[in-house]
PDB file of N, CA and C in Angstrom:
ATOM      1  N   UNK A   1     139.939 130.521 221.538  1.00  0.00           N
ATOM      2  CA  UNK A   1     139.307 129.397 222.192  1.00  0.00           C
ATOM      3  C   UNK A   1     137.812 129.676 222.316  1.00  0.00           C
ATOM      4  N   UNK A   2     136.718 128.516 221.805  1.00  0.00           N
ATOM      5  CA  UNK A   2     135.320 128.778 222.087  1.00  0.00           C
ATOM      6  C   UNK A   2     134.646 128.981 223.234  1.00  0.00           C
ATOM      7  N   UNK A   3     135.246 127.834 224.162  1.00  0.00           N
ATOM      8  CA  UNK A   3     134.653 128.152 225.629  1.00  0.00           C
ATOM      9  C   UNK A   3     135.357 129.078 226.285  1.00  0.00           C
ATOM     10  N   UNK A   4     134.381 129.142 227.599  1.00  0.00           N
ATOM     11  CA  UNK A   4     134.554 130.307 228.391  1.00  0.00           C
ATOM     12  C   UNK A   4     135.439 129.325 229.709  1.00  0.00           C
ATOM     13  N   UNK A   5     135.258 128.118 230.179  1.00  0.00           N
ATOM     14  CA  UNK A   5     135.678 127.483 231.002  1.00  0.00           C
ATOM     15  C   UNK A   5     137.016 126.427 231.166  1.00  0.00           C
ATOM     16  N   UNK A   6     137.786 126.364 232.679  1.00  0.00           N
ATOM     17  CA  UNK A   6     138.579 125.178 232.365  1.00  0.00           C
ATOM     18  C   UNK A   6     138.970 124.864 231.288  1.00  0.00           C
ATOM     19  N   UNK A   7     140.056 124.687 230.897  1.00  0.00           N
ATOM     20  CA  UNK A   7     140.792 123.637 229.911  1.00  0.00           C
ATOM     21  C   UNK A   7     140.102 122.072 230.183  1.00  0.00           C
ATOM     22  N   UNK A   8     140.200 121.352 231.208  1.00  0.00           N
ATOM     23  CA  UNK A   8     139.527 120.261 231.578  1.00  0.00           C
ATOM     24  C   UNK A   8     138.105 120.150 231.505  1.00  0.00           C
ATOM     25  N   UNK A   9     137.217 121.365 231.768  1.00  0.00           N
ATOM     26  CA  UNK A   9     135.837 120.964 231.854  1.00  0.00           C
ATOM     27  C   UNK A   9     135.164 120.393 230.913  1.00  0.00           C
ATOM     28  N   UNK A  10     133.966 119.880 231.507  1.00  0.00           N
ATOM     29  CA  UNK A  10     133.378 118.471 230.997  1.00  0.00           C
ATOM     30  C   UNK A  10     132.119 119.049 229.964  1.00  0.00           C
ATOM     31  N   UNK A  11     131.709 120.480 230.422  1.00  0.00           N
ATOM     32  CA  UNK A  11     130.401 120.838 229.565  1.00  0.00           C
ATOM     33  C   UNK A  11     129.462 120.555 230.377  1.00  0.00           C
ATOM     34  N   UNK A  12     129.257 119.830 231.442  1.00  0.00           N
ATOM     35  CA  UNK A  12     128.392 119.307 232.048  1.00  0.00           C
ATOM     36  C   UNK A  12     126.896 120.088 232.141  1.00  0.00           C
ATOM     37  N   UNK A  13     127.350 121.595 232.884  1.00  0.00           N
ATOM     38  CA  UNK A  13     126.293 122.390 232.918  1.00  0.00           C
ATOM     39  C   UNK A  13     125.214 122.314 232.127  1.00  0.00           C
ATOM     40  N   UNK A  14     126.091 122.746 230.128  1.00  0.00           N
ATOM     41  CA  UNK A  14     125.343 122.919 229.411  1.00  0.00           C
ATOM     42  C   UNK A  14     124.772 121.890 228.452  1.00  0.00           C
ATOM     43  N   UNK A  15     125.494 120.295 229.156  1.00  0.00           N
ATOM     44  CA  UNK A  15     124.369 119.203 229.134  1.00  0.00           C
ATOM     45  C   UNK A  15     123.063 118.788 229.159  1.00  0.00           C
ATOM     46  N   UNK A  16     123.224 119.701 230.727  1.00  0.00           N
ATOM     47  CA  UNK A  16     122.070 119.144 231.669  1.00  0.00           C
ATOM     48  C   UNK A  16     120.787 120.750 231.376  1.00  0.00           C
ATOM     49  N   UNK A  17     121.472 121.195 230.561  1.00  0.00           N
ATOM     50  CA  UNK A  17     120.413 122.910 231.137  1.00  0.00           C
ATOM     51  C   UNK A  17     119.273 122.671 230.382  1.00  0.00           C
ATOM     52  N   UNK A  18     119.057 121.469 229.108  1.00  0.00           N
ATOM     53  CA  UNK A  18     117.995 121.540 228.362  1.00  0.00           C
ATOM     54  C   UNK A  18     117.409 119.893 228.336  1.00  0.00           C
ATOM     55  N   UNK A  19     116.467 119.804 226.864  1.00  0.00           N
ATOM     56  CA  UNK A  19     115.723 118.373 227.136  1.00  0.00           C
ATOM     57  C   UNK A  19     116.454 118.339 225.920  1.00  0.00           C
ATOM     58  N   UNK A  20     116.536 116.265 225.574  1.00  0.00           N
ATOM     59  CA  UNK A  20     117.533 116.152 224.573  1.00  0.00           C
ATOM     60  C   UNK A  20     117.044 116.362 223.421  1.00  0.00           C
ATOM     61  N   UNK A  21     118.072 115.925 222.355  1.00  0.00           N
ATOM     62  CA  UNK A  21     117.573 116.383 220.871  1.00  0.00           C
ATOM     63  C   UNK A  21     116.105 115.816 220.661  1.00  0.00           C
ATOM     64  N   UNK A  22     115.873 114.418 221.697  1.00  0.00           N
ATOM     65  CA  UNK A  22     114.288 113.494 220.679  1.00  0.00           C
ATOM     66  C   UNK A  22     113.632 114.016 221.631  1.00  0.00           C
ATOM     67  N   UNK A  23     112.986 114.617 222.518  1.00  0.00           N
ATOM     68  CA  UNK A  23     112.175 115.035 223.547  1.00  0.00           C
ATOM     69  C   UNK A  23     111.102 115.788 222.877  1.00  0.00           C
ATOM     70  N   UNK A  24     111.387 116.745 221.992  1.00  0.00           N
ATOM     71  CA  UNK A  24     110.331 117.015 222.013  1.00  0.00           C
ATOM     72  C   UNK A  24     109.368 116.328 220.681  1.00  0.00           C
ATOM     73  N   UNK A  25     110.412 115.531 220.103  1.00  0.00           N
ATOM     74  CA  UNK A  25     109.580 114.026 219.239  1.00  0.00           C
ATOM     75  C   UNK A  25     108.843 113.559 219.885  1.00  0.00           C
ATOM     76  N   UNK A  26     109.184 113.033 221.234  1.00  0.00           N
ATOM     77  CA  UNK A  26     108.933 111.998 221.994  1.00  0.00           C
ATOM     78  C   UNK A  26     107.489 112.485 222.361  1.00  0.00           C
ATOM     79  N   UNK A  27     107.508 114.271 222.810  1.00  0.00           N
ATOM     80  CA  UNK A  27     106.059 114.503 223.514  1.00  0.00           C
ATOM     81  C   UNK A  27     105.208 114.505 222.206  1.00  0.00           C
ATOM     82  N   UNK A  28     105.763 115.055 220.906  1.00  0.00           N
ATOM     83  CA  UNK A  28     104.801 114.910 219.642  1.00  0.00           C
ATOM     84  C   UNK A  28     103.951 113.445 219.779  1.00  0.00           C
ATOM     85  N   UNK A  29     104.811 112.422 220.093  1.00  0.00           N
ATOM     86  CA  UNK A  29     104.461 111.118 219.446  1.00  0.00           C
ATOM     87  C   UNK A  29     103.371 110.795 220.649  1.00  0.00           C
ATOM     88  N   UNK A  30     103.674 111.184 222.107  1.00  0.00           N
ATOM     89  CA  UNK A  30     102.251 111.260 223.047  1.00  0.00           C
ATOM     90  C   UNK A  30     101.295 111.578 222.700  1.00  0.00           C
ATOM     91  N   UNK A  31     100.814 113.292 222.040  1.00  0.00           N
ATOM     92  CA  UNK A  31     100.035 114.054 221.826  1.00  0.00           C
ATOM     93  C   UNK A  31      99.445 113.103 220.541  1.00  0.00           C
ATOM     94  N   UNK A  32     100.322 112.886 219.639  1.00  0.00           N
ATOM     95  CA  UNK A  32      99.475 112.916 217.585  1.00  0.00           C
ATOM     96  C   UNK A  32      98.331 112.344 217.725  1.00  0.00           C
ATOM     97  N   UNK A  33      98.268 111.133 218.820  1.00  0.00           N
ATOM     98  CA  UNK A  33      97.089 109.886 218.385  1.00  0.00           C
ATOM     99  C   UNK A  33      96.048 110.503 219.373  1.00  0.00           C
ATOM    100  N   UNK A  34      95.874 111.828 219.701  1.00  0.00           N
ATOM    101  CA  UNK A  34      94.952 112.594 220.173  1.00  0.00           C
ATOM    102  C   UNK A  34      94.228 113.439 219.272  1.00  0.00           C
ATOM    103  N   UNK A  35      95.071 113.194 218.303  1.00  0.00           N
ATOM    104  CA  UNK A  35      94.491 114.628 217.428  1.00  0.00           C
ATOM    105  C   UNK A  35      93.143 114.094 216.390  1.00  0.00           C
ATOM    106  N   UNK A  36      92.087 114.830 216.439  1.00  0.00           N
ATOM    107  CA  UNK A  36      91.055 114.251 215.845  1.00  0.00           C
ATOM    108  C   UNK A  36      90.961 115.330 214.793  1.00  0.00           C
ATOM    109  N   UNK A  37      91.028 115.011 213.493  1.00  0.00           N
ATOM    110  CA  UNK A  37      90.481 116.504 212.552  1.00  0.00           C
ATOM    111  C   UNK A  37      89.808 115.476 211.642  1.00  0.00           C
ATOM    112  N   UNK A  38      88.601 116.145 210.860  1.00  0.00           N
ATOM    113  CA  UNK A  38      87.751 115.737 210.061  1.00  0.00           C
ATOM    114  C   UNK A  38      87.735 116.463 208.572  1.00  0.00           C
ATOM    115  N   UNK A  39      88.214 117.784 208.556  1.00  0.00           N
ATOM    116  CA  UNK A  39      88.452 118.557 207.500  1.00  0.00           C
ATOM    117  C   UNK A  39      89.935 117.840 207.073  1.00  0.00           C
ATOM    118  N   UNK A  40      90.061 118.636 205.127  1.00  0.00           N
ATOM    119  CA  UNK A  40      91.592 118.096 205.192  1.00  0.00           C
ATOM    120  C   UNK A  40      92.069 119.556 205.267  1.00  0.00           C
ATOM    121  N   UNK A  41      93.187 119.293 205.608  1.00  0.00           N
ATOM    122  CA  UNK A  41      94.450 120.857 205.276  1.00  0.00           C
ATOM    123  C   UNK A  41      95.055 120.230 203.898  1.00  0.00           C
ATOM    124  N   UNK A  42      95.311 121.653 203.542  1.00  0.00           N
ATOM    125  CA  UNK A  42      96.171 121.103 202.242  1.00  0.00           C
ATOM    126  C   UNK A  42      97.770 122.073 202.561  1.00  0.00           C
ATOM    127  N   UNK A  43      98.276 121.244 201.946  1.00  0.00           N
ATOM    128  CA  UNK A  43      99.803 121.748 202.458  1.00  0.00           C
ATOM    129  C   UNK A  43     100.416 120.396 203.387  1.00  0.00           C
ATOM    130  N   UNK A  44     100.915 121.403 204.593  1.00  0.00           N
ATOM    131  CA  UNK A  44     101.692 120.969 205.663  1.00  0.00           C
ATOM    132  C   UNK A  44     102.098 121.689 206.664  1.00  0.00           C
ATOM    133  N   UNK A  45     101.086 122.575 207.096  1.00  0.00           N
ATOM    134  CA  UNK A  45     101.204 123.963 208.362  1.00  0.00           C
ATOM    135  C   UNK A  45     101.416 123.744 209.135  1.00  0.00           C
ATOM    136  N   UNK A  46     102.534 123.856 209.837  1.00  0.00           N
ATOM    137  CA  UNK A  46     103.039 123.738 211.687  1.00  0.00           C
ATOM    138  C   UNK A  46     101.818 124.519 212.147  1.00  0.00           C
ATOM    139  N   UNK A  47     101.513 124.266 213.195  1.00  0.00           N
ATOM    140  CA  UNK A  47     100.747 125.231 214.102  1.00  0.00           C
ATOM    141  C   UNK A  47     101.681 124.552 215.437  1.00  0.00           C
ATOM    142  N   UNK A  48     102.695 126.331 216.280  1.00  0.00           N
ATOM    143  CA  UNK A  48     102.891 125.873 217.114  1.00  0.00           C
ATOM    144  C   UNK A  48     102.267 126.412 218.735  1.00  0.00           C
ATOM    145  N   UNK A  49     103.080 125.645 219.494  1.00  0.00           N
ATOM    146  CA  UNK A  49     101.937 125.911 220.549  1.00  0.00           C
ATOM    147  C   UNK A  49     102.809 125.337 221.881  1.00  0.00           C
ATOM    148  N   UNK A  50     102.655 126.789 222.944  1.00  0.00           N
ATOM    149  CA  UNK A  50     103.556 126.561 224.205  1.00  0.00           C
ATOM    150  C   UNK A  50     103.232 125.995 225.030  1.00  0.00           C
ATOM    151  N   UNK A  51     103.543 125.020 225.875  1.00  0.00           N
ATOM    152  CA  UNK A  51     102.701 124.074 226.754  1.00  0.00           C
ATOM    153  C   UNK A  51     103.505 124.495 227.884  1.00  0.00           C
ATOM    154  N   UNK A  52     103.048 124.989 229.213  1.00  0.00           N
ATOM    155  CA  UNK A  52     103.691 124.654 230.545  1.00  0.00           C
ATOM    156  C   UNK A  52     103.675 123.519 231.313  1.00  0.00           C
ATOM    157  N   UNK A  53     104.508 122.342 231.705  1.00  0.00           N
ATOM    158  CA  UNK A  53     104.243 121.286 232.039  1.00  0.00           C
ATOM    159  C   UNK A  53     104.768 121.034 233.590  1.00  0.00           C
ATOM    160  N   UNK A  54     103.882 120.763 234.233  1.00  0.00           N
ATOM    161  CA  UNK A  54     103.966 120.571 235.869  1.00  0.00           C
ATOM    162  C   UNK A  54     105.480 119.274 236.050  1.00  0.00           C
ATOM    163  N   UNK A  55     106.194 119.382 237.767  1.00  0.00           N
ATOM    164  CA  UNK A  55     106.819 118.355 237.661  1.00  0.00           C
ATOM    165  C   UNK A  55     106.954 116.464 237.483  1.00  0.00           C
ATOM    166  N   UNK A  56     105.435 116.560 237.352  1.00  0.00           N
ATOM    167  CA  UNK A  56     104.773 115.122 237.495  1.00  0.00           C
ATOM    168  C   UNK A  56     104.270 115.257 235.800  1.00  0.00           C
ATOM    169  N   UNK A  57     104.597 116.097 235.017  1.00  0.00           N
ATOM    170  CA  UNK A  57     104.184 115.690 233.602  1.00  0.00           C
ATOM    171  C   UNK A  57     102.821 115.701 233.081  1.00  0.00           C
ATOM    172  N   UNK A  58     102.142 116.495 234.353  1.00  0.00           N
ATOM    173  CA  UNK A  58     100.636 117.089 233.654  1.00  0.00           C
ATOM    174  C   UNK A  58     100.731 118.432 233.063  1.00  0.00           C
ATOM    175  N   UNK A  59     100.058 118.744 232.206  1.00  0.00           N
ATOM    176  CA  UNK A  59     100.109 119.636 231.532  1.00  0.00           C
ATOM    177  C   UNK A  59      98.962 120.999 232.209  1.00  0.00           C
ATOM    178  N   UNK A  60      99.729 122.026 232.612  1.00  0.00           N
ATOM    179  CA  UNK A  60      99.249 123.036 233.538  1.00  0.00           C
ATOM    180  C   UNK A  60      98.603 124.287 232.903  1.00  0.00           C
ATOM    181  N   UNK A  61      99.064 124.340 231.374  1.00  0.00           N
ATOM    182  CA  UNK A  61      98.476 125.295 230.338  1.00  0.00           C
ATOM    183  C   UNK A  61      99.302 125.081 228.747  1.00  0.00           C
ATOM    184  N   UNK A  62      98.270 125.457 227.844  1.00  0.00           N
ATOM    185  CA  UNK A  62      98.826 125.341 226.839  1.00  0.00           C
ATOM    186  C   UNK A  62      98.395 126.917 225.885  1.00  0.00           C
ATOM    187  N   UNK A  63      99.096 127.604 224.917  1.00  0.00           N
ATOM    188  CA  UNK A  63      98.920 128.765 224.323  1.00  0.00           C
ATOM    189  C   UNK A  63      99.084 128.552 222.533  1.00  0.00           C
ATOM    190  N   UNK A  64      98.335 128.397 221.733  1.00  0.00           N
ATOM    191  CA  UNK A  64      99.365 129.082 220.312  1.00  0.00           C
ATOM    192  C   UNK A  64     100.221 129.952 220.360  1.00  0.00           C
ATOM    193  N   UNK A  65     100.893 129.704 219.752  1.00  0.00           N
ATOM    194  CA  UNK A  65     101.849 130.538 219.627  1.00  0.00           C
ATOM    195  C   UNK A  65     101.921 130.769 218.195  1.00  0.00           C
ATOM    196  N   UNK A  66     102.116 130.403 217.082  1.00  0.00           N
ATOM    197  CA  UNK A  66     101.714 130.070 215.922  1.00  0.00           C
ATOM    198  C   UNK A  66     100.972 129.702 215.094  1.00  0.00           C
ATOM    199  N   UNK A  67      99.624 130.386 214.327  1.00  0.00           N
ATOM    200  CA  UNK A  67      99.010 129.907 213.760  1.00  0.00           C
ATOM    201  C   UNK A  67      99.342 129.024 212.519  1.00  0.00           C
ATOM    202  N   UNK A  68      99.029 127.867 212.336  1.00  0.00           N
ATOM    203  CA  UNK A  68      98.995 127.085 211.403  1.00  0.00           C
ATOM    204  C   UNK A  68      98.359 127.697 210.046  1.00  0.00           C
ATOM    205  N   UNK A  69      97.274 128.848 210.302  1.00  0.00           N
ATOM    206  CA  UNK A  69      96.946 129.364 209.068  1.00  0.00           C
ATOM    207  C   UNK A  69      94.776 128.015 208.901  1.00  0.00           C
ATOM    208  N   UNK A  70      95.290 127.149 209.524  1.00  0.00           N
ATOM    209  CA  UNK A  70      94.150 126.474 209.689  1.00  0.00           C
ATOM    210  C   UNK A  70      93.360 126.348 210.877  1.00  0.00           C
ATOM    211  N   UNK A  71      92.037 126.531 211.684  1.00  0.00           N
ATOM    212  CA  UNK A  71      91.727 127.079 212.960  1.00  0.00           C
ATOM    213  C   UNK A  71      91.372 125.461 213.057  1.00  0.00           C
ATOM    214  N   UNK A  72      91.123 124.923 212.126  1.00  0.00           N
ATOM    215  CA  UNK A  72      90.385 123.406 212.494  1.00  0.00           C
ATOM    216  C   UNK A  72      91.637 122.614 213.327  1.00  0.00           C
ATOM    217  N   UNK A  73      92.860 122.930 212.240  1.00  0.00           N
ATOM    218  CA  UNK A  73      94.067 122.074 212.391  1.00  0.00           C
ATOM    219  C   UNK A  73      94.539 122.588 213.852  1.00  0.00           C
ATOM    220  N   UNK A  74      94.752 123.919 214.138  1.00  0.00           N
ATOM    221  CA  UNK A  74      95.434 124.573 215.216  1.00  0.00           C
ATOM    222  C   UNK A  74      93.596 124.291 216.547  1.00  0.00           C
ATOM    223  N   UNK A  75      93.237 124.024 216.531  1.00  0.00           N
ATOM    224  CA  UNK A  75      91.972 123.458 217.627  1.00  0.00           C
ATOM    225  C   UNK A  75      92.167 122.440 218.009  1.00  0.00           C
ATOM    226  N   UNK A  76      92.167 121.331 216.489  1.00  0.00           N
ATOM    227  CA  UNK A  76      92.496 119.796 216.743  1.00  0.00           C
ATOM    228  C   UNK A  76      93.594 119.380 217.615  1.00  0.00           C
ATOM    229  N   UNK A  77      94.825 120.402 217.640  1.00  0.00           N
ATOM    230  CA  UNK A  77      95.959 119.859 218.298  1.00  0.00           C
ATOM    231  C   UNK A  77      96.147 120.683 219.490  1.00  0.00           C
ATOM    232  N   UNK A  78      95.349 122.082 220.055  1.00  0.00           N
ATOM    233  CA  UNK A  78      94.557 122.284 221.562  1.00  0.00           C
ATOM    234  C   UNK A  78      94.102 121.266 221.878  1.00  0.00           C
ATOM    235  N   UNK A  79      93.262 120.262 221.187  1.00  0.00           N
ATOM    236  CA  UNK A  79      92.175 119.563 221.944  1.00  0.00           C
ATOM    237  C   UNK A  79      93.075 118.210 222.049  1.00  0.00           C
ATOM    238  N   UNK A  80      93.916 117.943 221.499  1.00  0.00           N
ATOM    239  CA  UNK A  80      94.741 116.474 221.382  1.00  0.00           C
ATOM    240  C   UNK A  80      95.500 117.614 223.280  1.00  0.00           C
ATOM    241  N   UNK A  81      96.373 118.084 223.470  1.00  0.00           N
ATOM    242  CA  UNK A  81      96.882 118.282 224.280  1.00  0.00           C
ATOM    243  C   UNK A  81      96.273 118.519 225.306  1.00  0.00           C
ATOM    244  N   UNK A  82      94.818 119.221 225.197  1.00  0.00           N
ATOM    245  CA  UNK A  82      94.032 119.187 226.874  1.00  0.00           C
ATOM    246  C   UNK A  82      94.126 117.227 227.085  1.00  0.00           C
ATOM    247  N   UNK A  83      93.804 116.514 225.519  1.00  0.00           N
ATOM    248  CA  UNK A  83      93.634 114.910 225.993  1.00  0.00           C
ATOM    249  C   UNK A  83      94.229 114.187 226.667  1.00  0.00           C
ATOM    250  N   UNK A  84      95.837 114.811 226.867  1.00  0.00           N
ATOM    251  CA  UNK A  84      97.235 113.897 226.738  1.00  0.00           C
ATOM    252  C   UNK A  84      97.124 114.390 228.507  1.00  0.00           C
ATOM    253  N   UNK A  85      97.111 112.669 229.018  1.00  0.00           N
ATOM    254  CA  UNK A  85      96.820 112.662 230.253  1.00  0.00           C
ATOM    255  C   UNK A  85      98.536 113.222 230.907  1.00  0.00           C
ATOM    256  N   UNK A  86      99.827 113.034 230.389  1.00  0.00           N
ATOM    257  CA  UNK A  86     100.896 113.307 230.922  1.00  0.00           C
ATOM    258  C   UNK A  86     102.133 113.078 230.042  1.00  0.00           C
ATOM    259  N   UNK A  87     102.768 114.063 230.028  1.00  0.00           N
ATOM    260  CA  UNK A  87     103.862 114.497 229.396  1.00  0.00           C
ATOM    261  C   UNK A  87     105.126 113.094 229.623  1.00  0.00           C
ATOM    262  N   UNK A  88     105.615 112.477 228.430  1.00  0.00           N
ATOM    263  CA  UNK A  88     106.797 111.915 229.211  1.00  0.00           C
ATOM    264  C   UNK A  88     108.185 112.474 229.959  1.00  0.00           C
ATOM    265  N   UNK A  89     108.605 111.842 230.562  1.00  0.00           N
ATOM    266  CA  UNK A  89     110.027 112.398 230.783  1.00  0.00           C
ATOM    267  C   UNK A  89     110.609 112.034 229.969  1.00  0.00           C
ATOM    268  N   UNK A  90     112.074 113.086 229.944  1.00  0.00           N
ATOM    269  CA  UNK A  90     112.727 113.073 229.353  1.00  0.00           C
ATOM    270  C   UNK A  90     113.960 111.928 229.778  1.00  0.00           C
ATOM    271  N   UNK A  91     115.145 111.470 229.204  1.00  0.00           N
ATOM    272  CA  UNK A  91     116.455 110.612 229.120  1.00  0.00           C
ATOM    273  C   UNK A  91     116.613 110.925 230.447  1.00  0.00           C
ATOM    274  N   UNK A  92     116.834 111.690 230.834  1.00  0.00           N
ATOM    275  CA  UNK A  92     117.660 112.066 232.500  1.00  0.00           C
ATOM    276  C   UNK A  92     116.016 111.935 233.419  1.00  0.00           C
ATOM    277  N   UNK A  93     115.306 111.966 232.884  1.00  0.00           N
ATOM    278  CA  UNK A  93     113.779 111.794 234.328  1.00  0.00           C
ATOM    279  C   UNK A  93     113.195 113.022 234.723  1.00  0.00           C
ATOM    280  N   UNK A  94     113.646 113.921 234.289  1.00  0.00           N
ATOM    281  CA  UNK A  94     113.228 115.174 234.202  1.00  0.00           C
ATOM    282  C   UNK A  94     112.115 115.756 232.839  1.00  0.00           C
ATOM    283  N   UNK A  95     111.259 116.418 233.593  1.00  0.00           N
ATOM    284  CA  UNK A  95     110.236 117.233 232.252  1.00  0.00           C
ATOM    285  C   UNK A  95     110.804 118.408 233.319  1.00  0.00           C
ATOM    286  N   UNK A  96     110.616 119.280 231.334  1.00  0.00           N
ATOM    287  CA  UNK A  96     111.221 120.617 231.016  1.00  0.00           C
ATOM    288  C   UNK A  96     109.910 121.488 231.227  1.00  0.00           C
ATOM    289  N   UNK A  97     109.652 122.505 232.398  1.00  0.00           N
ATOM    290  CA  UNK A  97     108.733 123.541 232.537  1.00  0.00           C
ATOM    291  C   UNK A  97     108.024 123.908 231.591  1.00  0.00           C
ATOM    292  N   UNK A  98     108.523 123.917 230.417  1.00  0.00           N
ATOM    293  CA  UNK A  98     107.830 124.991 229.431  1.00  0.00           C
ATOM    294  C   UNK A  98     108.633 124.583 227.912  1.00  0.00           C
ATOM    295  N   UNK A  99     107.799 124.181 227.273  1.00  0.00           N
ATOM    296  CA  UNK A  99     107.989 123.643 225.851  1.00  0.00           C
ATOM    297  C   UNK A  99     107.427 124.179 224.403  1.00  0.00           C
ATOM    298  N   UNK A 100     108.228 124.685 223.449  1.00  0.00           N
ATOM    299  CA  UNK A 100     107.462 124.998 222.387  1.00  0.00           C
ATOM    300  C   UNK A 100     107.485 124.060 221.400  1.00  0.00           C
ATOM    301  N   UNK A 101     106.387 123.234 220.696  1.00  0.00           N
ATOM    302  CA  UNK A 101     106.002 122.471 220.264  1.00  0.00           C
ATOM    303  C   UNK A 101     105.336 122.210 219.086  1.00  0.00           C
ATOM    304  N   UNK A 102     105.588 121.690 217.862  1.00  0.00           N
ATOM    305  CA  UNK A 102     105.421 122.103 216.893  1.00  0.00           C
ATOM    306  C   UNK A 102     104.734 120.858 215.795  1.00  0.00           C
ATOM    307  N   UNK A 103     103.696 121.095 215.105  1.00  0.00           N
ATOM    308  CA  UNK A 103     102.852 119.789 214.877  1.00  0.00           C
ATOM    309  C   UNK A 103     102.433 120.288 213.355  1.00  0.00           C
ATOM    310  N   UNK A 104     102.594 119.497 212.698  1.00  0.00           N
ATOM    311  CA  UNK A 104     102.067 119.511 211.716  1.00  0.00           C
ATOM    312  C   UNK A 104     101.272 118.160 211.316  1.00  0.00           C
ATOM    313  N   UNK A 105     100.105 118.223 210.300  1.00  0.00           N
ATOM    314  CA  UNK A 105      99.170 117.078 210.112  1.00  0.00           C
ATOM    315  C   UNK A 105      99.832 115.975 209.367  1.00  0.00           C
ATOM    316  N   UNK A 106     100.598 116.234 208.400  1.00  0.00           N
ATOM    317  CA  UNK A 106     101.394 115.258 207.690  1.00  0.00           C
ATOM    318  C   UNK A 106     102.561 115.052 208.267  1.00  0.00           C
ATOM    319  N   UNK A 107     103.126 114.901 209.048  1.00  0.00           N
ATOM    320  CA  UNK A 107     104.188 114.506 210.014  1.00  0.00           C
ATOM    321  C   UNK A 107     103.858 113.361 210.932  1.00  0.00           C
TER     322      UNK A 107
END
C-alpha cells in the first residue's frame, strides 16, 4: 500500500501543504509585463530566482538562484519583481512564503 494513512483518508493534509499546479504561472504572468530588456538573448535561458513573499502578497526579498547565463536577462527579471506591486493569491487565498520561480524571455 502507498500511503501511510487511514484506509478512508481524504489526502487532505497533502492538498493543502502546497500552492496549486498554475500558481506559480499565475505569479509569472504578474511579474512578465514588468520585465524590460533591450538586448536580445539568444536561446531560451531560465534564470531562476527565490522570492520570499509576505502574507498580504508583497514581496519581502528576492535572490537568484540560477543564473540564466545572461546578466541583462537575469537583472531585467530582478527589476520586473522589485516592480510587481503584489503577489496574487493562490485558489485557496493563501500566498506561499517562499517561491522558486522560473522565467525565461521566450515564454
Amino acid at each position: 500500500m502507498a500511503g501511510s494513512g487511514p484506509n478512508d483518508s481524504k489526502g487532505s493534509a497533502e492538498k493543502s501543504s502546497g500552492p496549486s499546479a498554475s500558481y506559480a504561472g499565475k505569479i509569472v504572468a504578474r511579474i512578465r509585463p514588468n520585465i524590460v530588456l533591450t538586448e536580445v538573448v539568444s536561446g531560451n535561458p531560465a534564470a531562476e530566482v527565490e522570492v520570499h513573499i509576505a502574507p498580504d502578497g508583497s514581496v519581502l526579498s528576492r535572490r537568484l538562484v540560477k543564473t540564466s547565463g545572461y546578466s541583462a536577462w537575469d537583472e531585467a527579471v530582478l527589476r520586473a519583481i522589485d516592480k510587481t506591486d503584489k503577489i496574487p493569491r493562490d485558489n485557496d487565498g493563501t500566498v506561499p512564503s517562499l517561491m522558486i520561480l522560473s522565467f525565461r524571455p521566450k515564454d
